[in-house]
PDB file of N, CA and C in Angstrom:
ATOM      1  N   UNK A   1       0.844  -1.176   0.000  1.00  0.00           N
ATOM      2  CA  UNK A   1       0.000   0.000   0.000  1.00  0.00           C
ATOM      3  C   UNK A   1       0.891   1.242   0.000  1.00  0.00           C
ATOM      4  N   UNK A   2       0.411   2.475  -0.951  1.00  0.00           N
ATOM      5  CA  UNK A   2       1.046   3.256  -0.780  1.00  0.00           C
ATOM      6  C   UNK A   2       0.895   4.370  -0.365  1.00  0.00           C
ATOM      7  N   UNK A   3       1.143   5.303   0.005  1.00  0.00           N
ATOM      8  CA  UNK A   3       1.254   6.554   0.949  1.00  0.00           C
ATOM      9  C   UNK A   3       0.021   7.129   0.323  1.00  0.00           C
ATOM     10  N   UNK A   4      -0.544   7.097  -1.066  1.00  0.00           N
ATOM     11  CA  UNK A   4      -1.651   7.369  -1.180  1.00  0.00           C
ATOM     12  C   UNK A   4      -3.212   7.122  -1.178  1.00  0.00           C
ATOM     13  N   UNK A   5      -2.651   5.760  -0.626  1.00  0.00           N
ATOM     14  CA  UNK A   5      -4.059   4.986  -0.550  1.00  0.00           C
ATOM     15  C   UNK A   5      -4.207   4.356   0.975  1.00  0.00           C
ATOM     16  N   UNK A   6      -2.736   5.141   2.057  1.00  0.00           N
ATOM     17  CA  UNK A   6      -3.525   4.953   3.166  1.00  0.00           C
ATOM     18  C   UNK A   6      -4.210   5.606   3.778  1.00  0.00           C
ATOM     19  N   UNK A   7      -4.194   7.287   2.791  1.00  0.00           N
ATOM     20  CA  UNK A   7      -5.299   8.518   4.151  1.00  0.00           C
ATOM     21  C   UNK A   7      -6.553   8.059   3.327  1.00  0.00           C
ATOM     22  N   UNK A   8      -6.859   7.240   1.769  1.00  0.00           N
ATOM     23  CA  UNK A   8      -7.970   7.284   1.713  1.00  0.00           C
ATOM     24  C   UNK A   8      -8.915   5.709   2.677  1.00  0.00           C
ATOM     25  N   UNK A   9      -8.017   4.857   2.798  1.00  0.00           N
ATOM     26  CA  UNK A   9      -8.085   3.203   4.181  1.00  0.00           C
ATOM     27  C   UNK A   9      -8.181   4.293   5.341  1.00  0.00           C
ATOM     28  N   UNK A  10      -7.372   5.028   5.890  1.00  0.00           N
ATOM     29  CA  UNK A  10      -8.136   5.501   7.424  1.00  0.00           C
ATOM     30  C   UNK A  10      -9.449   6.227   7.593  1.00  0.00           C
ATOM     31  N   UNK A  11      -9.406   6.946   6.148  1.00  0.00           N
ATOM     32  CA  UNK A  11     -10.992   7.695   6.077  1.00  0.00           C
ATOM     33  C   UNK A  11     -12.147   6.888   5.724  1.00  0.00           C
ATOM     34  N   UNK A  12     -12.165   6.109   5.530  1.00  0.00           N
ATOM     35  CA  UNK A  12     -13.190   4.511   5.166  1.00  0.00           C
ATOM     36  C   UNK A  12     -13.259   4.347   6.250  1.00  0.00           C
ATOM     37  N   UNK A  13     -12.279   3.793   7.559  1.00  0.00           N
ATOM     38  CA  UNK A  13     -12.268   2.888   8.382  1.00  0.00           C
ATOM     39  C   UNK A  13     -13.335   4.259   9.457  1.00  0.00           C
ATOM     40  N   UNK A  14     -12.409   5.226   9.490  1.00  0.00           N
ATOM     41  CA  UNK A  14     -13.255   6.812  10.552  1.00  0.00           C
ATOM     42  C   UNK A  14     -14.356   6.456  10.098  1.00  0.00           C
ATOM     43  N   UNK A  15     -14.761   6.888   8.886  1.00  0.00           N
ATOM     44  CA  UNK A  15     -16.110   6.862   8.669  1.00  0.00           C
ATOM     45  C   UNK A  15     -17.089   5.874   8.492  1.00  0.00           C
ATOM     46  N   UNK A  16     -16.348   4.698   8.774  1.00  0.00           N
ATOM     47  CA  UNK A  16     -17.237   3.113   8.811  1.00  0.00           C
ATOM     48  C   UNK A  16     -17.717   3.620  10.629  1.00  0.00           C
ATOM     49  N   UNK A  17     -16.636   3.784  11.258  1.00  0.00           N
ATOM     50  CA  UNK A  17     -16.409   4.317  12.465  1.00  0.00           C
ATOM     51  C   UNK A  17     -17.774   4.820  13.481  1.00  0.00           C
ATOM     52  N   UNK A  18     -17.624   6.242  12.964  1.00  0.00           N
ATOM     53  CA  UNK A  18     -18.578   6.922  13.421  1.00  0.00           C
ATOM     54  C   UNK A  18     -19.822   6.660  12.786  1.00  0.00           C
ATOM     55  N   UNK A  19     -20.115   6.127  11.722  1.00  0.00           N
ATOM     56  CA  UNK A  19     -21.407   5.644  11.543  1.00  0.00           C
ATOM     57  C   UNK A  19     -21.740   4.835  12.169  1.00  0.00           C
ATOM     58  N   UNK A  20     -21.330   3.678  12.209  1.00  0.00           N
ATOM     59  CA  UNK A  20     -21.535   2.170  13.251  1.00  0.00           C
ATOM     60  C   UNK A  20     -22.124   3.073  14.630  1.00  0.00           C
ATOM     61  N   UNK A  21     -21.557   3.935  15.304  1.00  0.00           N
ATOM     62  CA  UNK A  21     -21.179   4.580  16.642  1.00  0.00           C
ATOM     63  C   UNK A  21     -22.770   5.836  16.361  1.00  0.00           C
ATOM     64  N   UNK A  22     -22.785   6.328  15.243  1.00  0.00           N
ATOM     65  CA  UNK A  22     -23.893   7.192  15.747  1.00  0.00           C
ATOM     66  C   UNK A  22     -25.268   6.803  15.492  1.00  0.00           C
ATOM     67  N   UNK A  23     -25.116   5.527  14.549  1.00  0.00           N
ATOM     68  CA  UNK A  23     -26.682   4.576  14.054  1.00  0.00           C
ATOM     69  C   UNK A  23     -26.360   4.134  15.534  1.00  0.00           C
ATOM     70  N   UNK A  24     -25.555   3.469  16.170  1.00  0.00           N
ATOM     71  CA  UNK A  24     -26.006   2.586  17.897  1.00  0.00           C
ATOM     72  C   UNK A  24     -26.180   3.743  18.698  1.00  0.00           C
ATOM     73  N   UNK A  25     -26.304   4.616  18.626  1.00  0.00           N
ATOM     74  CA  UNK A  25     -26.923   6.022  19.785  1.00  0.00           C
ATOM     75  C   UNK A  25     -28.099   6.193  19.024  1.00  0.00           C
ATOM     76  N   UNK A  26     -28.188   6.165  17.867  1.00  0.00           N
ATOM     77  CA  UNK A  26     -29.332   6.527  17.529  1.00  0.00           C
ATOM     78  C   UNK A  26     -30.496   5.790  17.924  1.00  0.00           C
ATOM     79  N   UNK A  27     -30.079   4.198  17.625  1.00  0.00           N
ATOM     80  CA  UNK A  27     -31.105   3.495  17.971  1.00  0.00           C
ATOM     81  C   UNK A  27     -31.307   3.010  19.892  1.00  0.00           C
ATOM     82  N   UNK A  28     -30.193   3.806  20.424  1.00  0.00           N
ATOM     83  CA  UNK A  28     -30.345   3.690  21.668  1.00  0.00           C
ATOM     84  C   UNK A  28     -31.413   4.609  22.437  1.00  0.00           C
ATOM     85  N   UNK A  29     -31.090   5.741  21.945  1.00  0.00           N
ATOM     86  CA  UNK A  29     -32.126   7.134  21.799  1.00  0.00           C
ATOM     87  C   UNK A  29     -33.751   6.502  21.465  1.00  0.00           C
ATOM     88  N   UNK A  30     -33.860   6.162  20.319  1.00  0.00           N
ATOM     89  CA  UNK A  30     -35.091   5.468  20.341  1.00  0.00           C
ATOM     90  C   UNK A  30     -35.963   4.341  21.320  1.00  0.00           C
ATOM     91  N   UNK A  31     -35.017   3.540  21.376  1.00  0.00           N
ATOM     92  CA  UNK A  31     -35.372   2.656  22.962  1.00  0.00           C
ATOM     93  C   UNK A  31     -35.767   3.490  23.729  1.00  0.00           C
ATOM     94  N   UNK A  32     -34.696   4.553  24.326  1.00  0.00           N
ATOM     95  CA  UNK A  32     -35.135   5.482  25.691  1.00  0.00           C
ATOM     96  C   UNK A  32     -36.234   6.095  25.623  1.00  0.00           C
ATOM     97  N   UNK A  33     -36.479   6.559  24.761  1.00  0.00           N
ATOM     98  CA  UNK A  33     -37.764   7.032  24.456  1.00  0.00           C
ATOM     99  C   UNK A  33     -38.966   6.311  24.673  1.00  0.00           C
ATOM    100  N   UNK A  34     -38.989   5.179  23.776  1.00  0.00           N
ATOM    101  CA  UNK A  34     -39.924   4.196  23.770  1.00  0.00           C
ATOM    102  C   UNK A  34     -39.962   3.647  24.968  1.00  0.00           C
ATOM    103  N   UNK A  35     -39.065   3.483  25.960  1.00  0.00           N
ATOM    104  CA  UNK A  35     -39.513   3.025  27.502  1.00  0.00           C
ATOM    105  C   UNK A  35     -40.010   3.903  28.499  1.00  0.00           C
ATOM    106  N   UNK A  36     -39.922   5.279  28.024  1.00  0.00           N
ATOM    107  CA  UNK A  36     -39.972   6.605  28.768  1.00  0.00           C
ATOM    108  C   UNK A  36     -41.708   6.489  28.441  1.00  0.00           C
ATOM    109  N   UNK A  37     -42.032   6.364  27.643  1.00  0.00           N
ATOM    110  CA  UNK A  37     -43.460   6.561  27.219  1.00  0.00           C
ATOM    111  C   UNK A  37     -44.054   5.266  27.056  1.00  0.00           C
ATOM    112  N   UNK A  38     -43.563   4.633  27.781  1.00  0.00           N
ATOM    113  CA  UNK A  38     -43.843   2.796  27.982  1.00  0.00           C
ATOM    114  C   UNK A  38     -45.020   2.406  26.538  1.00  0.00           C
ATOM    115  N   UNK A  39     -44.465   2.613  25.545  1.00  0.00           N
ATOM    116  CA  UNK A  39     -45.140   2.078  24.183  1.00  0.00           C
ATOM    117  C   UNK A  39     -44.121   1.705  23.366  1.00  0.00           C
ATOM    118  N   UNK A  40     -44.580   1.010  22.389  1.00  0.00           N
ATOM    119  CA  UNK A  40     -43.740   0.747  21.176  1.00  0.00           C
ATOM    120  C   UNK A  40     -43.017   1.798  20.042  1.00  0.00           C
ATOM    121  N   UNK A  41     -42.391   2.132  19.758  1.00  0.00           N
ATOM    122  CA  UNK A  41     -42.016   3.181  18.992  1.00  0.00           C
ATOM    123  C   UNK A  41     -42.172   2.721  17.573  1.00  0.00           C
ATOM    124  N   UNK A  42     -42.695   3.080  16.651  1.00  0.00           N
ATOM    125  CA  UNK A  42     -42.997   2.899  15.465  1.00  0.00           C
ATOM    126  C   UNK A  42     -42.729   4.531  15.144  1.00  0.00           C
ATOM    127  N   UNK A  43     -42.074   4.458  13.760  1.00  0.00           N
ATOM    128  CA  UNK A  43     -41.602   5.886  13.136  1.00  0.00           C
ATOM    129  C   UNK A  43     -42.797   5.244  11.366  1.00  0.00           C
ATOM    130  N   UNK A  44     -43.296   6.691  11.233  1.00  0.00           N
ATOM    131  CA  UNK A  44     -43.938   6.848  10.349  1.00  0.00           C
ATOM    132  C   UNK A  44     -43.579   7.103   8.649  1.00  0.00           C
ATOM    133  N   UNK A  45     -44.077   7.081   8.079  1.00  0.00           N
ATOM    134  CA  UNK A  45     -43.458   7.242   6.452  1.00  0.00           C
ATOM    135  C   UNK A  45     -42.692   8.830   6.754  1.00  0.00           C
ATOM    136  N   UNK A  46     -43.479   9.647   7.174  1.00  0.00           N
ATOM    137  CA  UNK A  46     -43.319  10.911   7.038  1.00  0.00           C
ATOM    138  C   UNK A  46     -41.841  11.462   8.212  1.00  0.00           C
ATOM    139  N   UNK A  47     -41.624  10.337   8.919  1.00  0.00           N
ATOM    140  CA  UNK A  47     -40.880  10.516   9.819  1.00  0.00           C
ATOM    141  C   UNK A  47     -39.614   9.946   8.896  1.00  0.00           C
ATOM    142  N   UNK A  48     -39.798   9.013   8.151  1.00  0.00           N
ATOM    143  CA  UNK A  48     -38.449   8.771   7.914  1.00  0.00           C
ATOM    144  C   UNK A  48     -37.917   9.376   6.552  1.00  0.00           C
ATOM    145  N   UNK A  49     -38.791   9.937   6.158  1.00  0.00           N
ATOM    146  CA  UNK A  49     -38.809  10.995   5.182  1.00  0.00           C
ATOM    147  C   UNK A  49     -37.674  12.120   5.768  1.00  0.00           C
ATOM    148  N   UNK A  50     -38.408  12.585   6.585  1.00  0.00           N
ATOM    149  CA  UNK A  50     -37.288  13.425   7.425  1.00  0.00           C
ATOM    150  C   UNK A  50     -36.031  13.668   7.786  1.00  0.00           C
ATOM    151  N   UNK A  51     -35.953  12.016   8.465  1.00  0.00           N
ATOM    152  CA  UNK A  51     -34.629  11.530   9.053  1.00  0.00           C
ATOM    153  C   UNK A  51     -33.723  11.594   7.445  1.00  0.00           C
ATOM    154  N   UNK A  52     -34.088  10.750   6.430  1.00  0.00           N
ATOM    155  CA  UNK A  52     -33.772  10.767   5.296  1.00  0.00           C
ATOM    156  C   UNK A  52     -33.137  12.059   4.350  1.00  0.00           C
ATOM    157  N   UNK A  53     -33.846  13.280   4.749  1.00  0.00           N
ATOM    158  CA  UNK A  53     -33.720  14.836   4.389  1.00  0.00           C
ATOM    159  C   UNK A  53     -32.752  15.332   4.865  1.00  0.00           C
ATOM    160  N   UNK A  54     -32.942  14.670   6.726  1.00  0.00           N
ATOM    161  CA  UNK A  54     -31.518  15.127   7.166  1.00  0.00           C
ATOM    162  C   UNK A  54     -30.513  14.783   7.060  1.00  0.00           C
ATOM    163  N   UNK A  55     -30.191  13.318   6.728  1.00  0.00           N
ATOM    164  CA  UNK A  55     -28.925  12.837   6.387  1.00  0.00           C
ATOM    165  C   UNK A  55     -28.137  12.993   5.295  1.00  0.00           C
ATOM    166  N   UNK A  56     -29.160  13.056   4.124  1.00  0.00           N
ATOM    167  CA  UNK A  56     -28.516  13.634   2.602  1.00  0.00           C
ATOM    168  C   UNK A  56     -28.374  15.410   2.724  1.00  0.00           C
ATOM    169  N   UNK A  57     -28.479  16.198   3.782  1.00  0.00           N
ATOM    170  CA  UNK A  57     -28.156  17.258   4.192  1.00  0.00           C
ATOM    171  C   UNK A  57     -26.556  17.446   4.653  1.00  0.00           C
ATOM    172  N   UNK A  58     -26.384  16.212   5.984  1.00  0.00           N
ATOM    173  CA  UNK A  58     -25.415  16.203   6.448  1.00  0.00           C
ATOM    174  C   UNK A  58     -24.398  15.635   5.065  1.00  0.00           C
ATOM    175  N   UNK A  59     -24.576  14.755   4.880  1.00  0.00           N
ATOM    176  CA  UNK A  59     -23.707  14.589   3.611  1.00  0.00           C
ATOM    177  C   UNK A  59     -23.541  15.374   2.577  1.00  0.00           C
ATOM    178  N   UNK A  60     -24.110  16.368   2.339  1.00  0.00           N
ATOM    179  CA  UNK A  60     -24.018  17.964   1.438  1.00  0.00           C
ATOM    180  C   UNK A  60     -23.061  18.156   1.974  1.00  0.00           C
ATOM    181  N   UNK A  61     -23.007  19.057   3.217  1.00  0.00           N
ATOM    182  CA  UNK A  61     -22.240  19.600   4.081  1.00  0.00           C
ATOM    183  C   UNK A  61     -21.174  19.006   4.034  1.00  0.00           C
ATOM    184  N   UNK A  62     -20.749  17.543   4.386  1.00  0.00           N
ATOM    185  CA  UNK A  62     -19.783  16.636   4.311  1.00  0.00           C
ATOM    186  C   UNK A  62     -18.786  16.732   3.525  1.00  0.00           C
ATOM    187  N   UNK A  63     -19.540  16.789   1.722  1.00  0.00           N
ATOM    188  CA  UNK A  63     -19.261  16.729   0.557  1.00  0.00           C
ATOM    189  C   UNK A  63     -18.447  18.138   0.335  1.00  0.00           C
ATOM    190  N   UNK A  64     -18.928  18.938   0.829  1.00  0.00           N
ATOM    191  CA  UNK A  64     -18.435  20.072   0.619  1.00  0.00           C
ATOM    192  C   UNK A  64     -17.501  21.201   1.109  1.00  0.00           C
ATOM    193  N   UNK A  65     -17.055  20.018   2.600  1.00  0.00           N
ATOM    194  CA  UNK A  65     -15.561  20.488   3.253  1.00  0.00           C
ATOM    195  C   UNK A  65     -14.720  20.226   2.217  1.00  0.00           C
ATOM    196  N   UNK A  66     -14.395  19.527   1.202  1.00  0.00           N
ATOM    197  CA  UNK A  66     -13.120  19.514   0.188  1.00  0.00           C
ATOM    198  C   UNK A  66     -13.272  20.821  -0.110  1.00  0.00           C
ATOM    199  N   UNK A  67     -14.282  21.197  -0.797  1.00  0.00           N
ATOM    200  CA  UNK A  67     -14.207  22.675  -1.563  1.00  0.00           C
ATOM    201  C   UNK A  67     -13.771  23.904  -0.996  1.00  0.00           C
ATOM    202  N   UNK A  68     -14.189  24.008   0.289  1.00  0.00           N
ATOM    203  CA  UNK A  68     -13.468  25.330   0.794  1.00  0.00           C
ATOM    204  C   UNK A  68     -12.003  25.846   0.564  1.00  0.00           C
ATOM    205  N   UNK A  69     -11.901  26.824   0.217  1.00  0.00           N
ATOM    206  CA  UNK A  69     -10.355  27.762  -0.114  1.00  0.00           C
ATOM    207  C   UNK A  69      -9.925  28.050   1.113  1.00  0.00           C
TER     208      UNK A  69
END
């Protein structure tokens, strides 16, 4: 491997990383909830619509730290 293909292997591995790490809070968050209000949590079309809006948001944003001067 060469010097150029290991910052793009550590940025795969970070970002395998923190995804793994913020989907398991996420879905931990949901539990808490759902025991807090002692019901089942079911998320709606319109809800994951949302969640969906926000994530291809964050990945805009993401996308677009290269570009800055």
């Amino acid at each position: 491997m060469n010097q150029s293909d290991s910052w793009k292997t550590k940025t795969l591995l970070m970002g395998g990383i923190l995804g793994l790490i913020s989907g398991l809070l996420a879905a931990f968050l949901l539990i808490q909830k759902s025991q807090q209000s002692e019901k089942n949590m079911s998320i709606s079309p319109g809800d994951g619509v949302k969640v969906g809006l926000g994530v291809l948001g964050l990945l805009k944003l993401i996308s677009d730290l290269g570009e800055r001067n």
